[in-house]
PDB file of N, CA and C in Angstrom:
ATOM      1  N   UNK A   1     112.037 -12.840 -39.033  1.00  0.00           N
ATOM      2  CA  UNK A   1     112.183 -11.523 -39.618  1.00  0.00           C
ATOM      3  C   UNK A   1     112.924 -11.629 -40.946  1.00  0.00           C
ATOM      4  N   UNK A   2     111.992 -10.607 -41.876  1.00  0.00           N
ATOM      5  CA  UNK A   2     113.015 -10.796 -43.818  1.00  0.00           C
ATOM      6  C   UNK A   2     113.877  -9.910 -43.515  1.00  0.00           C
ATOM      7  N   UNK A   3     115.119  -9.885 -43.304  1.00  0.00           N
ATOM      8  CA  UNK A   3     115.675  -8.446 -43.636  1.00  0.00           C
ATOM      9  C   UNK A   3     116.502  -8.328 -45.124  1.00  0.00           C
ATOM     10  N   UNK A   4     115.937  -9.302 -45.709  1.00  0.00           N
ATOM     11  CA  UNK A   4     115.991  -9.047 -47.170  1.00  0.00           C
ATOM     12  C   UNK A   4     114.872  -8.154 -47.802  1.00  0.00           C
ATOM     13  N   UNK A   5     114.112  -8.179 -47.132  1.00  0.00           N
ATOM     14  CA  UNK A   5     113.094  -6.841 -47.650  1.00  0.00           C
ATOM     15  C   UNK A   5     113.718  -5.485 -47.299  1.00  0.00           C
ATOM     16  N   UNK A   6     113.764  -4.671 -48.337  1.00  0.00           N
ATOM     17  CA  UNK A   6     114.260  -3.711 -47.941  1.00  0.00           C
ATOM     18  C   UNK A   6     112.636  -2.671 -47.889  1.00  0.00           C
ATOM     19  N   UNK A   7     112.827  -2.276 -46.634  1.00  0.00           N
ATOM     20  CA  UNK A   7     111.969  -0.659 -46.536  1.00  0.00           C
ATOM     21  C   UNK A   7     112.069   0.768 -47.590  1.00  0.00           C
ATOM     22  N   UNK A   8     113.486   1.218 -47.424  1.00  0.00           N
ATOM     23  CA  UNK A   8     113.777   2.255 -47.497  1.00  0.00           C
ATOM     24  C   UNK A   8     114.926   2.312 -48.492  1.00  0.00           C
ATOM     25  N   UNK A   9     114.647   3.193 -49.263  1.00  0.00           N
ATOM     26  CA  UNK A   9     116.077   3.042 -50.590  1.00  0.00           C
ATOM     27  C   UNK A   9     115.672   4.231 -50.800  1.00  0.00           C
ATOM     28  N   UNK A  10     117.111   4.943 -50.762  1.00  0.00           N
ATOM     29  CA  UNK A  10     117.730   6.439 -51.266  1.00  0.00           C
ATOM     30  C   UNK A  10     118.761   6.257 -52.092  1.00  0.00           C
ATOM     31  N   UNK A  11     118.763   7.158 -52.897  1.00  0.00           N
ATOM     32  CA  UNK A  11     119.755   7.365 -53.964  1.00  0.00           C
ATOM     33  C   UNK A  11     120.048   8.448 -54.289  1.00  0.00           C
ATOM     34  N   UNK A  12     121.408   9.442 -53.865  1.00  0.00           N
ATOM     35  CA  UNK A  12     121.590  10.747 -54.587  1.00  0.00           C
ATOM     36  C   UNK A  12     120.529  11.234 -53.791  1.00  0.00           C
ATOM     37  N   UNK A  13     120.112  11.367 -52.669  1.00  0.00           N
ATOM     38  CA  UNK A  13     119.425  12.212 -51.965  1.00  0.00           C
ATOM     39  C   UNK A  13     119.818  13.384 -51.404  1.00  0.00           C
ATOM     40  N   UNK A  14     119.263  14.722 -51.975  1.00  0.00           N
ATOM     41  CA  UNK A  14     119.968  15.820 -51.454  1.00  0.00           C
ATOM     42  C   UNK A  14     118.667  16.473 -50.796  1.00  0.00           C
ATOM     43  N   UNK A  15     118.857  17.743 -49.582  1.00  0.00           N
ATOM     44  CA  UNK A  15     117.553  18.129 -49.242  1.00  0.00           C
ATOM     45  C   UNK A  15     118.460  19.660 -48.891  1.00  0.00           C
ATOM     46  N   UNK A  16     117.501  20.665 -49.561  1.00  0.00           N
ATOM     47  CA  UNK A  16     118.019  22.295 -49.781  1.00  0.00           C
ATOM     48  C   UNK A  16     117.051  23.111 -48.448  1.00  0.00           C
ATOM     49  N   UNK A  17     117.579  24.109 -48.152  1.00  0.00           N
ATOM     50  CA  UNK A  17     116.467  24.703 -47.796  1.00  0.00           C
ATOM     51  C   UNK A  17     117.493  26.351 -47.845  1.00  0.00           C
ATOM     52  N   UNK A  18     116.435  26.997 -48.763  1.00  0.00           N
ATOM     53  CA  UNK A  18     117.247  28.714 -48.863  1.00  0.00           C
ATOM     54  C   UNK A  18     118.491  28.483 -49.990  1.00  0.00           C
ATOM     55  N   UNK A  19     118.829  27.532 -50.518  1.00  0.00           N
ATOM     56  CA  UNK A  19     119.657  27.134 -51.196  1.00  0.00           C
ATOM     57  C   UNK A  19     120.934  26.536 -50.596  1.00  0.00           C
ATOM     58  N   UNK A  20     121.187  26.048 -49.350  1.00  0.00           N
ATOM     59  CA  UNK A  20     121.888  25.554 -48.598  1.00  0.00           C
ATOM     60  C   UNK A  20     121.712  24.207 -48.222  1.00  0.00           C
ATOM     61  N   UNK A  21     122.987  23.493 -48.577  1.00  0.00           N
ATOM     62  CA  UNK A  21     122.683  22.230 -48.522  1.00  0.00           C
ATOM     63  C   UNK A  21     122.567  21.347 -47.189  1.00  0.00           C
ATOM     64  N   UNK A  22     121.500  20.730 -46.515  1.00  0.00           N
ATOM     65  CA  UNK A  22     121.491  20.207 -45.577  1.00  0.00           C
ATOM     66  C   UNK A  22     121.983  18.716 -45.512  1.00  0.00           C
ATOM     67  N   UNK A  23     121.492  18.109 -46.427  1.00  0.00           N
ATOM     68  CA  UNK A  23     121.710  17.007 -46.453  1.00  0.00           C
ATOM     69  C   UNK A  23     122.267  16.266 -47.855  1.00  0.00           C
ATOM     70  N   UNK A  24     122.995  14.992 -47.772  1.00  0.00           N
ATOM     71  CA  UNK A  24     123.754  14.874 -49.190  1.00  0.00           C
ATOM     72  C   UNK A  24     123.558  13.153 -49.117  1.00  0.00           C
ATOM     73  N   UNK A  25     123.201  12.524 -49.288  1.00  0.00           N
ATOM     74  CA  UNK A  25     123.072  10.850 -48.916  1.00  0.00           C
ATOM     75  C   UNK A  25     123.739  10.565 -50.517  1.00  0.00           C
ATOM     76  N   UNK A  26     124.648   9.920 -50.772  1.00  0.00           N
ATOM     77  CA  UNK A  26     124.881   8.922 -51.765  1.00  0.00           C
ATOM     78  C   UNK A  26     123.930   7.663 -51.675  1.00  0.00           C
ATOM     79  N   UNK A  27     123.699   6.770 -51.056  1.00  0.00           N
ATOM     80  CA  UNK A  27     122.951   5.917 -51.035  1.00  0.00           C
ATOM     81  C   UNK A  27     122.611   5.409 -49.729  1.00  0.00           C
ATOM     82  N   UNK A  28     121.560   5.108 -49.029  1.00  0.00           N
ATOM     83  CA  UNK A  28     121.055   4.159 -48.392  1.00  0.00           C
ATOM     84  C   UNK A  28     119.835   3.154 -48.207  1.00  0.00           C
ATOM     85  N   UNK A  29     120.195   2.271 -47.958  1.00  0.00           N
ATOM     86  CA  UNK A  29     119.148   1.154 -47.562  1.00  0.00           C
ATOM     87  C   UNK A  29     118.871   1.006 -45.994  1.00  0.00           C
ATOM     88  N   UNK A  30     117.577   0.423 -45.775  1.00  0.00           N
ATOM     89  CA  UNK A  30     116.981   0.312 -44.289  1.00  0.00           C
ATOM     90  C   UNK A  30     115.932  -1.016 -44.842  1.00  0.00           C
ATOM     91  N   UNK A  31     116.006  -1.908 -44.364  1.00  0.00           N
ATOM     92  CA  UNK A  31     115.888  -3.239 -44.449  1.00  0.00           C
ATOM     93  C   UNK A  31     114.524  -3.500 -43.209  1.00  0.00           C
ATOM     94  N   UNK A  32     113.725  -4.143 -43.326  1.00  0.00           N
ATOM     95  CA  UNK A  32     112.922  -4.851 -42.437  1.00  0.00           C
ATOM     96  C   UNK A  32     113.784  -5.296 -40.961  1.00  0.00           C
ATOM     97  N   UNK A  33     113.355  -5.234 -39.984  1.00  0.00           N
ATOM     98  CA  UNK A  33     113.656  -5.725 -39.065  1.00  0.00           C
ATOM     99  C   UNK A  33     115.032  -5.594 -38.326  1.00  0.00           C
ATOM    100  N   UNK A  34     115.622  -4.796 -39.387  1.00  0.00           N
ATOM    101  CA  UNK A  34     117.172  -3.819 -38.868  1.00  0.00           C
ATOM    102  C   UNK A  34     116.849  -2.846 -37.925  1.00  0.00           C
ATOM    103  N   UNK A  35     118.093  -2.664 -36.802  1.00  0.00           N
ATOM    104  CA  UNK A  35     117.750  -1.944 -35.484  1.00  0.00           C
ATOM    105  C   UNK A  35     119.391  -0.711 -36.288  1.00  0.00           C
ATOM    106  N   UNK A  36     118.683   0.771 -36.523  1.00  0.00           N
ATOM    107  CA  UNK A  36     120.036   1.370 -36.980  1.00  0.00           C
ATOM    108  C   UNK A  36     119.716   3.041 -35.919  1.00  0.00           C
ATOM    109  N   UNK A  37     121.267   3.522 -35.962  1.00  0.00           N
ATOM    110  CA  UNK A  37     121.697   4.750 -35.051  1.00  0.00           C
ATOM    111  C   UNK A  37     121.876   5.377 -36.016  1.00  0.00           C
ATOM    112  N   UNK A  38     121.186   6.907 -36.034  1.00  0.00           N
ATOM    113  CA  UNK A  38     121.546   7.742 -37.174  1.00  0.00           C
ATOM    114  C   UNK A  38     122.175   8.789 -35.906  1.00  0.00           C
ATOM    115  N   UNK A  39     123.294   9.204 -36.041  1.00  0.00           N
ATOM    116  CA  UNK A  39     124.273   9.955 -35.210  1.00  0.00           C
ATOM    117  C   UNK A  39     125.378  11.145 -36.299  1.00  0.00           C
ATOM    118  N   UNK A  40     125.031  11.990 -35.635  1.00  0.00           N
ATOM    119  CA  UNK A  40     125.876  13.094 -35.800  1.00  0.00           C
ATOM    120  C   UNK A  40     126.103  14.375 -35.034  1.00  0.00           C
ATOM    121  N   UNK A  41     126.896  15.671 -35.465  1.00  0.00           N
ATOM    122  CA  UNK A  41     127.001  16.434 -34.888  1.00  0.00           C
ATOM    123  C   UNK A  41     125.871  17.182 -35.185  1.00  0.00           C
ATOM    124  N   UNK A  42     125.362  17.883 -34.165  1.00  0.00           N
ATOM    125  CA  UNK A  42     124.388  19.319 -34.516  1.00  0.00           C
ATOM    126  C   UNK A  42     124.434  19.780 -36.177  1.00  0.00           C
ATOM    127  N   UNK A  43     123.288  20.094 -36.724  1.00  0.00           N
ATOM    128  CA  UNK A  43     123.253  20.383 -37.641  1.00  0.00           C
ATOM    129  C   UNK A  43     123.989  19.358 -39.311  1.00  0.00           C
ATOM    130  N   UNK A  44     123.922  18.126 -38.787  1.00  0.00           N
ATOM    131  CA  UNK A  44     124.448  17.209 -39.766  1.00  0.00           C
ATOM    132  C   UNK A  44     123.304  16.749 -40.651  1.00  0.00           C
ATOM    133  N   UNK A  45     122.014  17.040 -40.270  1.00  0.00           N
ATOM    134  CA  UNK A  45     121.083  16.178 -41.345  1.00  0.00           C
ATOM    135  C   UNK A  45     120.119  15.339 -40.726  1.00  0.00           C
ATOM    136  N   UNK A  46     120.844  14.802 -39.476  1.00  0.00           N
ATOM    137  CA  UNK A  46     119.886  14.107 -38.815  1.00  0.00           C
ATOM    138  C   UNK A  46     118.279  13.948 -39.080  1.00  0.00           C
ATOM    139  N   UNK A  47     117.740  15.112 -38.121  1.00  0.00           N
ATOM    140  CA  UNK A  47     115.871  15.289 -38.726  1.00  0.00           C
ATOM    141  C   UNK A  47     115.963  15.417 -39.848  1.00  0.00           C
ATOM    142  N   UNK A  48     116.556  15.819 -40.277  1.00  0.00           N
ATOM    143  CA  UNK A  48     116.164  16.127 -42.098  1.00  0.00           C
ATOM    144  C   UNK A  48     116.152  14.854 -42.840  1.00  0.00           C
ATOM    145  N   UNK A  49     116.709  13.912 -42.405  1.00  0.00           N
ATOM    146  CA  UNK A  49     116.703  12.844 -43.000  1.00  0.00           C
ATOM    147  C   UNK A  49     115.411  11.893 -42.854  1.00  0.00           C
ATOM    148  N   UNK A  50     115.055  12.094 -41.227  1.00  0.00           N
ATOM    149  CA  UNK A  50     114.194  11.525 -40.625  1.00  0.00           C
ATOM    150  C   UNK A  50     112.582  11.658 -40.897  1.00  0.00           C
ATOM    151  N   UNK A  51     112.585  13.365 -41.256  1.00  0.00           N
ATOM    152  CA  UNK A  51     111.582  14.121 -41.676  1.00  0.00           C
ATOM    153  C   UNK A  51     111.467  12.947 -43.539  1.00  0.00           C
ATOM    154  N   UNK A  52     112.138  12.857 -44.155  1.00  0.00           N
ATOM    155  CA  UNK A  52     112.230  12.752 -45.325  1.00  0.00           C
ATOM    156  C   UNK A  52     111.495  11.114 -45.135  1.00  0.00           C
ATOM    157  N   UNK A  53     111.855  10.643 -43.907  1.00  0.00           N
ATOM    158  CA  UNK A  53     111.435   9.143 -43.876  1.00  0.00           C
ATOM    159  C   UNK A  53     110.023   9.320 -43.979  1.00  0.00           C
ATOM    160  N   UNK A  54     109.745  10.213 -42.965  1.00  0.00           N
ATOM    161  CA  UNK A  54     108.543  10.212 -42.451  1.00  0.00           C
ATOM    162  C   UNK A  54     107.599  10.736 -43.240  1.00  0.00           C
ATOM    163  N   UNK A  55     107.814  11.041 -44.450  1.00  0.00           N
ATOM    164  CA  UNK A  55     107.267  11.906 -45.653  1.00  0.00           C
ATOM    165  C   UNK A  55     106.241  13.019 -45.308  1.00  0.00           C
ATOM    166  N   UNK A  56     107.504  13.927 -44.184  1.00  0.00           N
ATOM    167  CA  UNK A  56     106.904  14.983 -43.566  1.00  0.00           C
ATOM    168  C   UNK A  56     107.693  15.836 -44.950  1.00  0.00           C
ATOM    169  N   UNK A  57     108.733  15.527 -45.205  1.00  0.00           N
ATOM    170  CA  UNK A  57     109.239  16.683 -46.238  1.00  0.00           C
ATOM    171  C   UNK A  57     109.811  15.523 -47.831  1.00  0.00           C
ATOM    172  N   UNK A  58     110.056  16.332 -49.215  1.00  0.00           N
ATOM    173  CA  UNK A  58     110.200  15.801 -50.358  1.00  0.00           C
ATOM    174  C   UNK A  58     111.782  16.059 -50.331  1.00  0.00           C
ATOM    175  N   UNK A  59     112.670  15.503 -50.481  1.00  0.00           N
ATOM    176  CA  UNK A  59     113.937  15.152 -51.101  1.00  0.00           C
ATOM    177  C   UNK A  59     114.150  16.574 -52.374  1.00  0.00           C
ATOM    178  N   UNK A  60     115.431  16.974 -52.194  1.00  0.00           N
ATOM    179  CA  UNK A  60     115.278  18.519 -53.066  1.00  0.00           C
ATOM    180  C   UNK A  60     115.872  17.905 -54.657  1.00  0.00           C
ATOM    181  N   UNK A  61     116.189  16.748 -54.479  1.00  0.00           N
ATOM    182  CA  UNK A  61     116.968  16.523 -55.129  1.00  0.00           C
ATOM    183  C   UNK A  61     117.281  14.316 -55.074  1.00  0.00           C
ATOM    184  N   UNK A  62     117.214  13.508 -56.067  1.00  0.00           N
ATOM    185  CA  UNK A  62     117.559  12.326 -55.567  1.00  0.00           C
ATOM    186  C   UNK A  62     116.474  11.135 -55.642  1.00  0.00           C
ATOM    187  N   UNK A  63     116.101  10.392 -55.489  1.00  0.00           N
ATOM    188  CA  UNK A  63     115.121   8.995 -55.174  1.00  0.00           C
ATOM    189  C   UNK A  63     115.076   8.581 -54.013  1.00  0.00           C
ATOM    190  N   UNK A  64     113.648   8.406 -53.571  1.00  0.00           N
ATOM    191  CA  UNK A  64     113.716   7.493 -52.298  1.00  0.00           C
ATOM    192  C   UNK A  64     112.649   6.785 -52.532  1.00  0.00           C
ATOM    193  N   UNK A  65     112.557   5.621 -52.026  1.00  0.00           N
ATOM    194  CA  UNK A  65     111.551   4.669 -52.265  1.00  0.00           C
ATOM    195  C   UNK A  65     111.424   4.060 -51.598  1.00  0.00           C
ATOM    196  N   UNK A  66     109.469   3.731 -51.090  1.00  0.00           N
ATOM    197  CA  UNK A  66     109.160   3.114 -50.243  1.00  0.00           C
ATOM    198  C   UNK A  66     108.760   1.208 -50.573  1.00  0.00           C
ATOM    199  N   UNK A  67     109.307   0.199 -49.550  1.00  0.00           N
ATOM    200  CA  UNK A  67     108.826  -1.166 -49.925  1.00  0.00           C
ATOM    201  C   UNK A  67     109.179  -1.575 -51.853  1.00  0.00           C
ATOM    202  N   UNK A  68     109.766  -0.607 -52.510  1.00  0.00           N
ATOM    203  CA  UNK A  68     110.273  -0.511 -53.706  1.00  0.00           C
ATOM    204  C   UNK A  68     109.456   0.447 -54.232  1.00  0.00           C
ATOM    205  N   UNK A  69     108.782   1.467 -53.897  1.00  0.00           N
ATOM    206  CA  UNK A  69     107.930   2.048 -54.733  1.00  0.00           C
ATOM    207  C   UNK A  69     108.253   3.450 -54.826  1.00  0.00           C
ATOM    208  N   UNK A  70     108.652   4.258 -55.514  1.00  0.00           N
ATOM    209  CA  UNK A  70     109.674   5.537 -55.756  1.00  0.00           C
ATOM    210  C   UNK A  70     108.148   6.580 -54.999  1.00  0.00           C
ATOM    211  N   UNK A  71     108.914   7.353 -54.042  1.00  0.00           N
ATOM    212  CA  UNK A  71     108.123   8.397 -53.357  1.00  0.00           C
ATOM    213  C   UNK A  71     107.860   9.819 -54.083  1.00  0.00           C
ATOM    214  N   UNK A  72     106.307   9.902 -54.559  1.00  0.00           N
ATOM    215  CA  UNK A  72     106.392  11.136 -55.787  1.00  0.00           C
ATOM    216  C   UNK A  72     105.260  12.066 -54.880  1.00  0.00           C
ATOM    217  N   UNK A  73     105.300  12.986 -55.960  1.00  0.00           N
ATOM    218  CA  UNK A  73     103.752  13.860 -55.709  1.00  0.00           C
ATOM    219  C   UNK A  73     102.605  13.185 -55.437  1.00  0.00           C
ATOM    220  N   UNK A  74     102.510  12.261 -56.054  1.00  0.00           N
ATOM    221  CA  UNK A  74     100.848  11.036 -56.122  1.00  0.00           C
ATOM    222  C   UNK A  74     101.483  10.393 -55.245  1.00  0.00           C
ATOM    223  N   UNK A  75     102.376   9.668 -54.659  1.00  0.00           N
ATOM    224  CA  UNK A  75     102.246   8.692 -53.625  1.00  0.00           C
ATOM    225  C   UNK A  75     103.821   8.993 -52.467  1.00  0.00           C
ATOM    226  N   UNK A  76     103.641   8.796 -51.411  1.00  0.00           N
ATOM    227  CA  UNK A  76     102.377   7.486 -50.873  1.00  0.00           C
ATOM    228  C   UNK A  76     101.280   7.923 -50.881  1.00  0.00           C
ATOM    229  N   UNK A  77     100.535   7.392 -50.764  1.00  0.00           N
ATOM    230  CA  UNK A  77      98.982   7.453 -50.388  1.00  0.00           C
ATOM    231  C   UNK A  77      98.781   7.481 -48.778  1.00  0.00           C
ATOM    232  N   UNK A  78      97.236   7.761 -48.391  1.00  0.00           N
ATOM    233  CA  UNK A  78      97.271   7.527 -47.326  1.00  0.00           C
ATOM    234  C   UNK A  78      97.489   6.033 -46.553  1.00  0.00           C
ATOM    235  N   UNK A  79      97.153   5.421 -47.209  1.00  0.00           N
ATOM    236  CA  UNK A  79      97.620   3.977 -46.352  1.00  0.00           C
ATOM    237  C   UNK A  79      98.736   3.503 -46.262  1.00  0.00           C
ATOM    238  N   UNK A  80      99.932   4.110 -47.068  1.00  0.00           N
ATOM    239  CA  UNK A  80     101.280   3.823 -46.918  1.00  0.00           C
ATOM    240  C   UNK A  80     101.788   4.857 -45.945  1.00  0.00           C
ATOM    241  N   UNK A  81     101.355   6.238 -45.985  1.00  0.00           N
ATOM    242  CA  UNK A  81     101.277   6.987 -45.099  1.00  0.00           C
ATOM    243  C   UNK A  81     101.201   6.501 -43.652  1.00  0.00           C
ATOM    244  N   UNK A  82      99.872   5.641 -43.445  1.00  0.00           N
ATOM    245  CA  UNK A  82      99.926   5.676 -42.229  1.00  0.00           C
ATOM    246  C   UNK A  82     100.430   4.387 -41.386  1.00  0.00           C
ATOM    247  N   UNK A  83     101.449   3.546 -42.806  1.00  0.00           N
ATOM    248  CA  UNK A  83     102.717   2.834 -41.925  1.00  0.00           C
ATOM    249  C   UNK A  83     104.007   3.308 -41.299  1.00  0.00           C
ATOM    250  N   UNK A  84     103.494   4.365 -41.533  1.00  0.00           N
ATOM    251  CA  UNK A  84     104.752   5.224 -40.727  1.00  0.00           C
ATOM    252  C   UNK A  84     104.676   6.030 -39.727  1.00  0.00           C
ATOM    253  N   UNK A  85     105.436   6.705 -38.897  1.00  0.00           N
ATOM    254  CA  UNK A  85     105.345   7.348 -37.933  1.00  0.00           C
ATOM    255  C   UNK A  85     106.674   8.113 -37.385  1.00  0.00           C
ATOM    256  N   UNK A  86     106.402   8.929 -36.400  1.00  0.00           N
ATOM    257  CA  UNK A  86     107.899  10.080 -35.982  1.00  0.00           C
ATOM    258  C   UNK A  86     106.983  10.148 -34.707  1.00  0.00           C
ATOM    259  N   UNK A  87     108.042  10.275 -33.832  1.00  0.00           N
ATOM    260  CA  UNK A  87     107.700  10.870 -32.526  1.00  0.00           C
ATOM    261  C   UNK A  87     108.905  11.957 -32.219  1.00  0.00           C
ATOM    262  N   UNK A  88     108.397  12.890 -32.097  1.00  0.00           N
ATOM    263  CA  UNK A  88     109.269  14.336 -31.996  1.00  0.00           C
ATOM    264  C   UNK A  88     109.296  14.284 -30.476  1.00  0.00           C
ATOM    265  N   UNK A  89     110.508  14.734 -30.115  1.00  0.00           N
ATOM    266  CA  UNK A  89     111.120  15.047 -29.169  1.00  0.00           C
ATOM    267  C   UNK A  89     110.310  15.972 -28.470  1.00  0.00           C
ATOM    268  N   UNK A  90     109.622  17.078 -29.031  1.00  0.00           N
ATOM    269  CA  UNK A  90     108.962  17.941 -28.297  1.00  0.00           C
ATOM    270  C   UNK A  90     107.479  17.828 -29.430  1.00  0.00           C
ATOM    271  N   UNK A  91     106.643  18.326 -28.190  1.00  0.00           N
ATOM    272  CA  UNK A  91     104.836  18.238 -28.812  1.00  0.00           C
ATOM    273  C   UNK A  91     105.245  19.090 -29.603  1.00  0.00           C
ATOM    274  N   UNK A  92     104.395  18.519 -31.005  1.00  0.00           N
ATOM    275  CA  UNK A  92     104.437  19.403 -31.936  1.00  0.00           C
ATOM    276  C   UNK A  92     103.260  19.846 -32.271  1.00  0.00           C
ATOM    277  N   UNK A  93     102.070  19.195 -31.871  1.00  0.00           N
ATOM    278  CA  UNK A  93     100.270  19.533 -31.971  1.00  0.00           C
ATOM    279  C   UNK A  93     100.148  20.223 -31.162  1.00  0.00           C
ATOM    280  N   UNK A  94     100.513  20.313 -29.620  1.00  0.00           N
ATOM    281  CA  UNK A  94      99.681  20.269 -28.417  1.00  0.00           C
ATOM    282  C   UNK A  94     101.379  21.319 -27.742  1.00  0.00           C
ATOM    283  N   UNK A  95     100.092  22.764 -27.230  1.00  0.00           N
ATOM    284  CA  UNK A  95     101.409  23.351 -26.051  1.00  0.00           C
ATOM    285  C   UNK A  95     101.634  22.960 -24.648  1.00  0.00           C
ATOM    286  N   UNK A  96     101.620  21.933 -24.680  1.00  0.00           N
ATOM    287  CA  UNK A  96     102.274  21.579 -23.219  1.00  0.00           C
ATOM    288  C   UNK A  96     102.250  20.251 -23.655  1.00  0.00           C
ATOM    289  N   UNK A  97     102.619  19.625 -21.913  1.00  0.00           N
ATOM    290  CA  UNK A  97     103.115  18.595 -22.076  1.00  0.00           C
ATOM    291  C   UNK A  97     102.112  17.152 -21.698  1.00  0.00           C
ATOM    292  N   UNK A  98     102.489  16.243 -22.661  1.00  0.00           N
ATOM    293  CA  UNK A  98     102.111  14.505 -22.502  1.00  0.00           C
ATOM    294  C   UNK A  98     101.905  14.016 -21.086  1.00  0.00           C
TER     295      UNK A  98
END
């Protein structure tokens, strides 16, 4: 395993919603083959951060970049797209259950 490859690079990542700040990242990295706990209290950012991985939502504010490649309007694409994934706690397609 490289875990000199880095995945995931944020910088100055902020994420608004209504004009309220949810989330505030000064910087992080997420590396290949790193096992990490994102933990907090209720309402700390958590999904929001996660959502942001998952390029379910855009950063309000900040850089993030995928495999080194800065996450814009034009990309990812779908094939970088579909190296990723989220599994939500609850169905989010389908009303009932798995």
């Amino acid at each position: 395993m490289d875990l000199s490859r880095v995945v995931y690079s944020l910088a100055g990542v902020t994420k608004k919603y209504n004009g309220r700040t949810v989330l505030n990242l000064n910087a992080l990295e997420v590396r290949a083959g790193e096992v990490l706990a994102v933990v907090g209290p209720s309402g700390a950012g958590k999904s929001t951060l996660l959502r942001l991985l998952a390029f379910l939502e855009r950063p309000s504010a900040g850089e993030l970049a995928f495999y080194g490649r800065p996450v814009s309007d034009q990309w990812p694409d779908l094939a970088a797209r579909r190296r990723v994934t989220m599994v939500f706690q609850r169905p989010q397609l389908l009303r009932r259950s798995v």
